[in-house]
N, C-alpha and C. Protein backbone atom coordinates (compact mmCIF):
# COMPACT_ATOMS: atom_id res chain seq x y z
N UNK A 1 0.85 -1.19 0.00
CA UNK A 1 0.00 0.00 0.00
C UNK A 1 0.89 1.24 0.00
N UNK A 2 0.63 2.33 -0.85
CA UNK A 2 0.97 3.59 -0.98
C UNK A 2 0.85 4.28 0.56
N UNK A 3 2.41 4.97 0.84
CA UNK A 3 2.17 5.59 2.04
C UNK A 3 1.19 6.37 1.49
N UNK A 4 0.40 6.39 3.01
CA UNK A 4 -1.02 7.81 2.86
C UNK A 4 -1.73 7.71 4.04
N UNK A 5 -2.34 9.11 4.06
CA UNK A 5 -2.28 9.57 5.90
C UNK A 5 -3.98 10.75 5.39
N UNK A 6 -5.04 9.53 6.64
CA UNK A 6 -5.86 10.38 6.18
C UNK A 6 -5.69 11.51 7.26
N UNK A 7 -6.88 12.36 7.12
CA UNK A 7 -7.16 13.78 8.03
C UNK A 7 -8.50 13.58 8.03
N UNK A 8 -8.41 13.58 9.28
CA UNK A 8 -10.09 13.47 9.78
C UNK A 8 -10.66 14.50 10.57
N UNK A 9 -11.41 15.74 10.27
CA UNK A 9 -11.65 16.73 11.27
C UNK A 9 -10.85 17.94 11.45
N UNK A 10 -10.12 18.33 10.50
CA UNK A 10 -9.13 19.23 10.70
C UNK A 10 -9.71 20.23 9.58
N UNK A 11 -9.46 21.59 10.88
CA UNK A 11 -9.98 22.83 10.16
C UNK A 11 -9.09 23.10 8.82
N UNK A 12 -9.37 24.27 8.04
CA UNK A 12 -8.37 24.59 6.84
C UNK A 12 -7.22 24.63 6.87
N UNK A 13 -7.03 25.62 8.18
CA UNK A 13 -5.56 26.17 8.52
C UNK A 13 -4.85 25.29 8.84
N UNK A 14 -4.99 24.22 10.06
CA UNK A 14 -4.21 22.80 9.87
C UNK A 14 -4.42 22.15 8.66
N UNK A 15 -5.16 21.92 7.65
CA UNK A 15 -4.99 20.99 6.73
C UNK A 15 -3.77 21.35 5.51
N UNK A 16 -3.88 22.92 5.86
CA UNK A 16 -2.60 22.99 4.42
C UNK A 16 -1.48 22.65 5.23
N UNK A 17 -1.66 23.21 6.30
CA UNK A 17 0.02 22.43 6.99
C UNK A 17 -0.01 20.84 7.24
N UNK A 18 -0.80 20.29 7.32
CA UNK A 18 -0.55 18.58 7.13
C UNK A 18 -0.12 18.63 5.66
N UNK A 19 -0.69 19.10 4.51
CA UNK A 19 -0.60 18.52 3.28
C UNK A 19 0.60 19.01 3.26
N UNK A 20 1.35 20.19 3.68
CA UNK A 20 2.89 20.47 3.50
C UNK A 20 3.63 19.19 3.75
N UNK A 21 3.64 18.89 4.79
CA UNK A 21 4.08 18.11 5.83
C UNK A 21 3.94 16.28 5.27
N UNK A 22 3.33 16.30 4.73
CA UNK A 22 2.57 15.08 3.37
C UNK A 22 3.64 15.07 2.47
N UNK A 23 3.46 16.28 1.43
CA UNK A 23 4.34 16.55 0.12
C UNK A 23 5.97 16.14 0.45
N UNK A 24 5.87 16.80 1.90
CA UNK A 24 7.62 16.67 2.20
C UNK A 24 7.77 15.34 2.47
N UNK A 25 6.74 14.45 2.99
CA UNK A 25 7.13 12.99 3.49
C UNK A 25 6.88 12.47 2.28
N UNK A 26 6.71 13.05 1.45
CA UNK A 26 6.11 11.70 0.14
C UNK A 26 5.18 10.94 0.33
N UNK A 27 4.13 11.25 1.33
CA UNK A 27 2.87 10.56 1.38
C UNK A 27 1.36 10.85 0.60
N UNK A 28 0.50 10.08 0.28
CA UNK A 28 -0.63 10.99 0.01
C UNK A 28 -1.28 11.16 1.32
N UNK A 29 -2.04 12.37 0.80
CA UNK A 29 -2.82 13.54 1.88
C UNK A 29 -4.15 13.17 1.51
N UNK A 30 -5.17 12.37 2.68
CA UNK A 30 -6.30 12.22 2.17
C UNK A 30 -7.15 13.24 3.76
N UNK A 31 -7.83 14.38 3.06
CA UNK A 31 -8.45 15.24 4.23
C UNK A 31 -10.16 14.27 3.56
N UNK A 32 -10.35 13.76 5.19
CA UNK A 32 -11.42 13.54 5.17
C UNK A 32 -12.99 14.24 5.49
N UNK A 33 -13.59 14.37 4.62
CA UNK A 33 -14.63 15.08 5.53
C UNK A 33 -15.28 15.12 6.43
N UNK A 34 -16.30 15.87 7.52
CA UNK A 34 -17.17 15.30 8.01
C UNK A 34 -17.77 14.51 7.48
N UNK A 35 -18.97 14.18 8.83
CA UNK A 35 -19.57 13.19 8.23
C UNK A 35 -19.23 11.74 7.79
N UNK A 36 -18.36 11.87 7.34
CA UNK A 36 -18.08 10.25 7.10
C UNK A 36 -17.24 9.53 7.71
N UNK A 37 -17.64 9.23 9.14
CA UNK A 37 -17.40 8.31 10.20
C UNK A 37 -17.66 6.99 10.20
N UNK A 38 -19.15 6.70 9.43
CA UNK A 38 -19.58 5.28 9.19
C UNK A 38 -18.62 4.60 7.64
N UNK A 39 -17.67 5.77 7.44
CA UNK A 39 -17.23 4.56 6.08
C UNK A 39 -15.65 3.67 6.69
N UNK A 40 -15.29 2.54 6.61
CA UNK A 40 -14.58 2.15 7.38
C UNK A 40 -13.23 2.74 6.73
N UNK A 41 -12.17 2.64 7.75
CA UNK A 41 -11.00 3.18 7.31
C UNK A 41 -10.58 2.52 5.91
N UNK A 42 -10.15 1.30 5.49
CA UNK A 42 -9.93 0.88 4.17
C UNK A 42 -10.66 1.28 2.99
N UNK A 43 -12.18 1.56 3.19
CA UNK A 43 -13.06 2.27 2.46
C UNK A 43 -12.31 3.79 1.94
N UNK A 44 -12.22 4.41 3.31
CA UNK A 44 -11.65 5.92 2.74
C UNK A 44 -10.33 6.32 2.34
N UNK A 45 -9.57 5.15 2.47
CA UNK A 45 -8.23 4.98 2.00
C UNK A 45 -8.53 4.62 0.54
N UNK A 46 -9.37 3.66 -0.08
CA UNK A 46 -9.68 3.22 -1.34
C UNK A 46 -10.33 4.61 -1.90
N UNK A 47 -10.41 5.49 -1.43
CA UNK A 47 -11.27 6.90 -1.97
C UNK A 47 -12.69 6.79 -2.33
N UNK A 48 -13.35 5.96 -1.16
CA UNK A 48 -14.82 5.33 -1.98
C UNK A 48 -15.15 6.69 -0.87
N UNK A 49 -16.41 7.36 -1.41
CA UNK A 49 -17.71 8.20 -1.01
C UNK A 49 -18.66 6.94 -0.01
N UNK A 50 -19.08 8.38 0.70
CA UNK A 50 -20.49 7.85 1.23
C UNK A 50 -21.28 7.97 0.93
N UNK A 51 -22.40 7.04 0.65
CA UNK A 51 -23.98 6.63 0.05
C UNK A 51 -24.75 6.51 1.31
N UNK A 52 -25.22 7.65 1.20
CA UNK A 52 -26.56 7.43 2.11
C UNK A 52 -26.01 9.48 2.77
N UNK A 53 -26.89 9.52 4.30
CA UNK A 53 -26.92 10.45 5.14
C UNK A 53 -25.41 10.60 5.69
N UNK A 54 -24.97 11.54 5.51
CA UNK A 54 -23.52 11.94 6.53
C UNK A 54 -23.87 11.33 8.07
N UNK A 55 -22.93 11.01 8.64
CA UNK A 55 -22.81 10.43 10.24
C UNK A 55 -22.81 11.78 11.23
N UNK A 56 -23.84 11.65 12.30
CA UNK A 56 -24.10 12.44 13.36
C UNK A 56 -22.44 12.76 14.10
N UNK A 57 -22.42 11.30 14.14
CA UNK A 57 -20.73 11.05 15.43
C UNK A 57 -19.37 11.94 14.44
N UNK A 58 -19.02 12.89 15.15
CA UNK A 58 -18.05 13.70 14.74
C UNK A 58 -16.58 13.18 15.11
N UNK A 59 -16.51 13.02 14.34
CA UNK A 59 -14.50 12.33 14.02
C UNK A 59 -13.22 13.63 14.05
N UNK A 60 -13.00 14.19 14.90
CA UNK A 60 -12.28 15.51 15.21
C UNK A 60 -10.97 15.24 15.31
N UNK A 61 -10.25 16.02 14.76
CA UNK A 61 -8.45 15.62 14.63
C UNK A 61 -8.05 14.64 15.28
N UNK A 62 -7.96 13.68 14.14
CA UNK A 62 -7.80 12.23 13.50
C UNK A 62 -6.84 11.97 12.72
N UNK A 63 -5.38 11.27 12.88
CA UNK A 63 -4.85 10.95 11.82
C UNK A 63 -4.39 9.67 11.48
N UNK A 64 -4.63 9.05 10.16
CA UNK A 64 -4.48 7.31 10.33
C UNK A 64 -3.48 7.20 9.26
N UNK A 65 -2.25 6.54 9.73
CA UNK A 65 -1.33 6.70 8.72
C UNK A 65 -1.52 5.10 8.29
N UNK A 66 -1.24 4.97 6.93
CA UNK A 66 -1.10 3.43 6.39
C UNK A 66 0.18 3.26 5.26
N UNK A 67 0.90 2.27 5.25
CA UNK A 67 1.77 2.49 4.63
C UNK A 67 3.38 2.59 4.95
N UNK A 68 3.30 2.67 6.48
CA UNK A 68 4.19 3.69 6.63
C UNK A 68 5.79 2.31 7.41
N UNK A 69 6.88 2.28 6.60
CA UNK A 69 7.85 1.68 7.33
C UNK A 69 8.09 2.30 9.05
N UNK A 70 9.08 1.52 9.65
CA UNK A 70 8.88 2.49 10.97
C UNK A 70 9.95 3.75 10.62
N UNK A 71 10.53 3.77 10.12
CA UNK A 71 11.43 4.95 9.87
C UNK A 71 10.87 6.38 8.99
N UNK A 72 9.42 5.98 8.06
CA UNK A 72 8.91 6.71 7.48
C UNK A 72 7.95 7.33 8.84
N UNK A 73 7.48 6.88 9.84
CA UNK A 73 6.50 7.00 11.30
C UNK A 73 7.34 7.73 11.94
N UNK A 74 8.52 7.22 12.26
CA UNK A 74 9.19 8.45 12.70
C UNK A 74 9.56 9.77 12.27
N UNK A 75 10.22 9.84 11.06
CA UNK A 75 10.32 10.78 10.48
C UNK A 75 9.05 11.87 10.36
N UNK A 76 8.06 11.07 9.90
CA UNK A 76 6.60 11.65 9.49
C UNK A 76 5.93 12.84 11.15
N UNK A 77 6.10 11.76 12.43
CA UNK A 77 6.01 12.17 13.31
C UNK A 77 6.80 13.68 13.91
N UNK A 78 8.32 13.23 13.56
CA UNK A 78 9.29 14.47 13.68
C UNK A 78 9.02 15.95 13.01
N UNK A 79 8.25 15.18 11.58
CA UNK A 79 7.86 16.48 11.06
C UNK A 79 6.83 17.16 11.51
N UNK A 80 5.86 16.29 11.77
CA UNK A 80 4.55 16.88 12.69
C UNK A 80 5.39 18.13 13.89
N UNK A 81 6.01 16.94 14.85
CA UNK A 81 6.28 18.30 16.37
C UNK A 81 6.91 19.12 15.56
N UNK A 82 7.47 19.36 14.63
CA UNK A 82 8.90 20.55 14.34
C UNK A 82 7.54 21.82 13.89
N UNK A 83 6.99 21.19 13.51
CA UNK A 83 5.78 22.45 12.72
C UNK A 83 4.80 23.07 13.71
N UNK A 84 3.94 24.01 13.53
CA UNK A 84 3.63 24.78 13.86
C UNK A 84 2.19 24.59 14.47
N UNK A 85 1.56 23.69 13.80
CA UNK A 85 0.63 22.61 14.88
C UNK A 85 0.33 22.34 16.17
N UNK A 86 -0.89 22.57 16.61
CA UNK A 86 -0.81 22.14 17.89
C UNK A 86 -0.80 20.81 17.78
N UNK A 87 -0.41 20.19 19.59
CA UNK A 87 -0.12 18.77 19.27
C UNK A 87 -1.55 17.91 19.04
N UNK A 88 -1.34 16.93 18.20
CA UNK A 88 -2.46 15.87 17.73
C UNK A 88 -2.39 14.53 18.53
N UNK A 89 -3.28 14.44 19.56
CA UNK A 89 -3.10 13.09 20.36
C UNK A 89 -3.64 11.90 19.91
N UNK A 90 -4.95 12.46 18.66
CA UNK A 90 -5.29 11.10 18.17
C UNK A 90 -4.86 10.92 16.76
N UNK A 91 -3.59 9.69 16.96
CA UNK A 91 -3.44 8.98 15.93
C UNK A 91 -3.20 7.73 15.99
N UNK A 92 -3.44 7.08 14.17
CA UNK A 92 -2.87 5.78 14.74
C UNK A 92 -3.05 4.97 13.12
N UNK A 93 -2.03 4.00 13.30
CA UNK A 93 -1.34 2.98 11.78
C UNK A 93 -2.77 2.10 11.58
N UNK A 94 -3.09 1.84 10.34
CA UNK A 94 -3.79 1.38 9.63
C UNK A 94 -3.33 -0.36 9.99
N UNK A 95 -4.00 -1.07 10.70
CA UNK A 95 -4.33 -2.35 11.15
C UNK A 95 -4.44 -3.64 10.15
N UNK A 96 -4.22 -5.07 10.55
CA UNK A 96 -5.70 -6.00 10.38
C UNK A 96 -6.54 -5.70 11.08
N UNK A 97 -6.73 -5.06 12.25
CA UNK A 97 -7.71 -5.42 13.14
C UNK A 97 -8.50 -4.14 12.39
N UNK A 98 -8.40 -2.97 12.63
CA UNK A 98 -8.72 -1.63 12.30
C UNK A 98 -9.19 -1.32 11.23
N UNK A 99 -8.88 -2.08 9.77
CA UNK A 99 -8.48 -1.43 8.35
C UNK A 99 -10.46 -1.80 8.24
N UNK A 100 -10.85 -2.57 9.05
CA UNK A 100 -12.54 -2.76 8.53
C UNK A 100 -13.34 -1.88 9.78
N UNK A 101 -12.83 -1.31 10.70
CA UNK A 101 -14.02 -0.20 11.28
C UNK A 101 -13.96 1.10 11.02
N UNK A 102 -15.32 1.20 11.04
CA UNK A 102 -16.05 2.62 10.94
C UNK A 102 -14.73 3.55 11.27
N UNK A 103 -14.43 5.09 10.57
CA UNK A 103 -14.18 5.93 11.18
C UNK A 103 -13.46 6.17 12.83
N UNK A 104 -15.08 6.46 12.84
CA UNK A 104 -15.97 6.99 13.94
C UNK A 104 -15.47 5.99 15.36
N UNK A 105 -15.46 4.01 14.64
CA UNK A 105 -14.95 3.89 16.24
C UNK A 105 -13.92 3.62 16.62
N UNK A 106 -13.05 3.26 15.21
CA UNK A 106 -11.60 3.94 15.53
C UNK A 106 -11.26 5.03 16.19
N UNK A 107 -11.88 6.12 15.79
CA UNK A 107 -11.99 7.75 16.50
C UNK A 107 -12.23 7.19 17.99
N UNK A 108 -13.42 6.66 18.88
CA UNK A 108 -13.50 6.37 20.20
C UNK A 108 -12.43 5.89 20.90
N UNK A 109 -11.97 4.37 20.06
CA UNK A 109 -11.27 3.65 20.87
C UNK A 109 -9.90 4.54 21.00
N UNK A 110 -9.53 5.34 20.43
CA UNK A 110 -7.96 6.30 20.08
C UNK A 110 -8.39 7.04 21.30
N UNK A 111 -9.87 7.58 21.24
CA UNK A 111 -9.75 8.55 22.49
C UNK A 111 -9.39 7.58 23.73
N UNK A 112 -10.68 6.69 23.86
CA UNK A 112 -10.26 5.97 25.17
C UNK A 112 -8.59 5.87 25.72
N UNK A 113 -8.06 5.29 24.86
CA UNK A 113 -6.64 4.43 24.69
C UNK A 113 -6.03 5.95 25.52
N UNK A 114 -6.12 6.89 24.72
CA UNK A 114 -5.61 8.04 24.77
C UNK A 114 -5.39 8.46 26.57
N UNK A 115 -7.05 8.79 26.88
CA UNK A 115 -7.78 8.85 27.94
C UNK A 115 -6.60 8.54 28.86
N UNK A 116 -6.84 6.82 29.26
CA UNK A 116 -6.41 5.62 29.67
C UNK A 116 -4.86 6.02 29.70
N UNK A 117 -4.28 6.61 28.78
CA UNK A 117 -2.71 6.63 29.23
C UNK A 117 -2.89 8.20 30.07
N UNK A 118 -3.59 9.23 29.59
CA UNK A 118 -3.34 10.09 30.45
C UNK A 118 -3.64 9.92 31.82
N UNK A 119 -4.25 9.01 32.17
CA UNK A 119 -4.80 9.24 33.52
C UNK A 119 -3.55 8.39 34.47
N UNK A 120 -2.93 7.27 33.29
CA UNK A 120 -1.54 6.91 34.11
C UNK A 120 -0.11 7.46 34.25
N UNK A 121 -0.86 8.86 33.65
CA UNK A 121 0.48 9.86 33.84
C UNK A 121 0.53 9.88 35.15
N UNK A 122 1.97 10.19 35.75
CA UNK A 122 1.97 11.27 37.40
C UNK A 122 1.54 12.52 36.84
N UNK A 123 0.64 12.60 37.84
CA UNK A 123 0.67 14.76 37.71
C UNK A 123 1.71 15.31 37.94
N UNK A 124 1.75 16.24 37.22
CA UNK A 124 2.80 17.24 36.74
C UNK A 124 2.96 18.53 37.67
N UNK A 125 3.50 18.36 38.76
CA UNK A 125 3.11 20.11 40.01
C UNK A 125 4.28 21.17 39.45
């Protein structure tokens, strides 16, 4: 599979700086729209549309990289912090397990996961 890194939920102003940040990694830049939470990640990687009603459940800065060696993840990552971006906590590599759900509950389980490690941070005084 072609490196490529969707965008899920990201206003304008972050999206031209991901697609910078894309061009320089040699990845494709797929900005996803709302709404389409119910199409599963392999779906919106294949560039298929949604048929039917846009999805209620909002998928908010989201990024799913597929493709990616670990040295292209790092790099890709490095370029993210160096830029001008605030930081993006939900991301995450294109799966077996993952590549057939929705969006949307990829989007949950990233938060949870997310959640779940912050709360096993020490607080910070």
């Amino acid at each position: 599979m072609r490196k490529s890194v969707l965008l899920c939920g990201f206003p304008e102003a972050e999206l031209r700086e991901l697609r910078a940040v894309c061009a320089l990694q040699g990845c494709r830049c797929i900005p996803v729209p709302s709404g389409h939470g119910a199409l599963t990640v392999l779906q919106t990687l294949n560039g298929e549309k949604l048929a039917g009603n846009p999805s209620e459940e909002e998928v908010s800065r989201l990024l799913v990289m597929a493709g990616f060696t670990r040295g292209d993840l790092d790099s890709f990552l490095l370029a993210l912090r160096r830029g001008s971006l605030s930081p993006i906590p939900y991301k995450a590599m294109l799966t077996e397990t993952n590549k057939d759900w929705p969006l949307a509950q990829l989007y949950r389980e990233i938060m949870r996961e997310h959640e779940a490690m912050q709360r096993q941070k020490p607080d910070r005084a």
